[in-house]
Protein backbone atom coordinates (compact mmCIF):
# COMPACT_ATOMS: atom_id res chain seq x y z
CA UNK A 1 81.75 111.84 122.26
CA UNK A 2 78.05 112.01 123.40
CA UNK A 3 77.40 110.48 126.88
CA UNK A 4 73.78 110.19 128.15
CA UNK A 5 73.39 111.64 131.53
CA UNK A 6 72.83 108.12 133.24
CA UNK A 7 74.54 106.46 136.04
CA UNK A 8 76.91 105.05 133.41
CA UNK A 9 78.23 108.16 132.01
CA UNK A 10 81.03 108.66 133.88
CA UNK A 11 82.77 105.17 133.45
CA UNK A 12 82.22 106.04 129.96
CA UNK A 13 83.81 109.03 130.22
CA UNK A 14 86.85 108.20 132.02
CA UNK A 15 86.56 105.52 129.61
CA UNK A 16 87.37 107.84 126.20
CA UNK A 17 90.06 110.08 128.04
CA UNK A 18 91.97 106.94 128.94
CA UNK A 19 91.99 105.77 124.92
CA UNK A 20 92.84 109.80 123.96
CA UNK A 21 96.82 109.87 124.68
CA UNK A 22 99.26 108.89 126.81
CA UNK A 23 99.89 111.19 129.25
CA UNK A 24 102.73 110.72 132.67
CA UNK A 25 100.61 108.54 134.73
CA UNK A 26 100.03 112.05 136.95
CA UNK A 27 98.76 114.14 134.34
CA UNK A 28 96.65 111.03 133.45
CA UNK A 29 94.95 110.56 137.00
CA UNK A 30 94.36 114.27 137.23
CA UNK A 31 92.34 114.82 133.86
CA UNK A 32 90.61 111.40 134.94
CA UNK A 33 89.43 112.54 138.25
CA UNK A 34 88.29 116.03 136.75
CA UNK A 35 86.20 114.48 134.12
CA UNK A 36 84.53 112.20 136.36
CA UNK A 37 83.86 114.61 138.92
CA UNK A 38 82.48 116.88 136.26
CA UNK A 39 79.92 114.40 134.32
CA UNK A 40 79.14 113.02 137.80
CA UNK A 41 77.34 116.66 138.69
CA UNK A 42 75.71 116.62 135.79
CA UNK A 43 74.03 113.25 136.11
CA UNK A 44 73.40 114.00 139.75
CA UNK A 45 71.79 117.29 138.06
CA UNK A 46 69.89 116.19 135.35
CA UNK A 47 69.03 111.95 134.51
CA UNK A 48 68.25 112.83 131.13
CA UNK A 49 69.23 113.91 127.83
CA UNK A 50 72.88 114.17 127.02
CA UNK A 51 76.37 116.17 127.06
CA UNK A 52 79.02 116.40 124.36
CA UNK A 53 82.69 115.65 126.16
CA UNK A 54 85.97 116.60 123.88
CA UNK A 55 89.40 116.31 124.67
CA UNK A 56 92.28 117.22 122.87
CA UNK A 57 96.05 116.17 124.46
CA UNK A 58 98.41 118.28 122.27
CA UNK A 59 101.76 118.35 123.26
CA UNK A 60 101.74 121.16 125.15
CA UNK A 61 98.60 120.68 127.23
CA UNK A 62 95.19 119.24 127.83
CA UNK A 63 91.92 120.57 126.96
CA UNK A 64 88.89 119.08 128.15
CA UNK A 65 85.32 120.09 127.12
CA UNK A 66 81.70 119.24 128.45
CA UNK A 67 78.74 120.82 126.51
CA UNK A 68 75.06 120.36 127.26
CA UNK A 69 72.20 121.66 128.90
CA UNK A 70 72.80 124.25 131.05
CA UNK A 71 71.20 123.42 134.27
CA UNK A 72 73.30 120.37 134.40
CA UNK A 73 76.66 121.85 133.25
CA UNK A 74 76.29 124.85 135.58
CA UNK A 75 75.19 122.25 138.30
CA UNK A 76 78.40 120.64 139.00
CA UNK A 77 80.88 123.60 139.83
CA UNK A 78 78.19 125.92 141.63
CA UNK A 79 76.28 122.93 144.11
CA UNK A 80 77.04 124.04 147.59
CA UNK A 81 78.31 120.75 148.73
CA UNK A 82 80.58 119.68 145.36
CA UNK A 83 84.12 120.18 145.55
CA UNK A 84 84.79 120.27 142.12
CA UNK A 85 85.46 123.93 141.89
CA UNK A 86 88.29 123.62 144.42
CA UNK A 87 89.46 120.78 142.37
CA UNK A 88 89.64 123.15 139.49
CA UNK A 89 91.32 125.91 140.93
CA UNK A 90 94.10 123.58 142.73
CA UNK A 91 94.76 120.94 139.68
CA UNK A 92 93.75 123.19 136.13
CA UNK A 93 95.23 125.93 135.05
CA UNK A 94 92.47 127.28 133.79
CA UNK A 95 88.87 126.74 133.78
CA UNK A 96 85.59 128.37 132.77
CA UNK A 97 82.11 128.02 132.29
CA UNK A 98 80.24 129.50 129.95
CA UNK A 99 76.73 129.82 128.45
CA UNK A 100 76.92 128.85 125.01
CA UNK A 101 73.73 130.58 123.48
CA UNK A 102 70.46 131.02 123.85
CA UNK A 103 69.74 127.39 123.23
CA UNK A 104 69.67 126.64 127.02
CA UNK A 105 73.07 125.11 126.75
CA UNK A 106 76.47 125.86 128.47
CA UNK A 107 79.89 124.87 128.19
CA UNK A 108 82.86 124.01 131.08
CA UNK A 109 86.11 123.25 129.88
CA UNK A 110 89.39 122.98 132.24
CA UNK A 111 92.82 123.20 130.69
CA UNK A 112 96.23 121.56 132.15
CA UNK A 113 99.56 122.51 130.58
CA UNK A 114 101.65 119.87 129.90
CA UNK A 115 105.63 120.38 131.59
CA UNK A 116 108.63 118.50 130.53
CA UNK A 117 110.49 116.41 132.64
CA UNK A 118 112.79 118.23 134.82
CA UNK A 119 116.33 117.29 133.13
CA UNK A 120 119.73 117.61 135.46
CA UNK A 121 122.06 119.72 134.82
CA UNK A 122 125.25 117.21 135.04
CA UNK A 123 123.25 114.75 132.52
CA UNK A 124 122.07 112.56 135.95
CA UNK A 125 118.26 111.89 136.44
């Protein structure tokens, strides 16, 4: 999906991970909060021109991906005063952000793995 770096772009966001899968309402509240923390620093970074978000909710785990320009995508987990970064590190399993090319573009994505349901030994939940 292509979202335009404007003050709607994160309800839009949230928007198209919400219609992906459905995930435990946890895992679901998570990747929400991540995403609009994420394409929140990059509106706050840059007003125009746009970012490419992809998500893909496999079975096993989530994968969530914002390309764009690079001074807005490196904006969000580097700003001295966003907590997004800690967010990362204490709610993804992994993360990175990368520079795509030499187009001026960059890429974050975050990954979560998906766990089964704890099942009880003596068939009891």
């Amino acid at each position: 999906m292509a979202l335009s770096l404007d003050p709607f772009a994160p309800r839009a966001a949230r928007h198209h991970v919400a219609q992906v899968d459905r995930p435990s309402p946890d895992l679901r509240n998570t990747v929400l909060l991540l995403v609009s923390d994420l394409v929140t620093g990059t509106v706050e970074a840059s007003s125009e021109g746009t970012v490419e978000l992809r998500v893909w909710m496999p079975s096993d785990l989530v994968r969530v991906e914002i390309e764009g320009p690079a001074d807005a995508i490196e904006h969000a987990p580097r700003h001295p005063q966003s907590y997004i970064s800690l967010l990362l590190d204490e709610l993804a399993d992994r993360w990175e952000l990368e520079h795509a090319g030499d187009d001026g573009a960059a890429l974050i994505w975050f990954e979560i793995d998906r766990k089964a349901p704890p099942t009880s030994r003596n068939g009891h939940s």
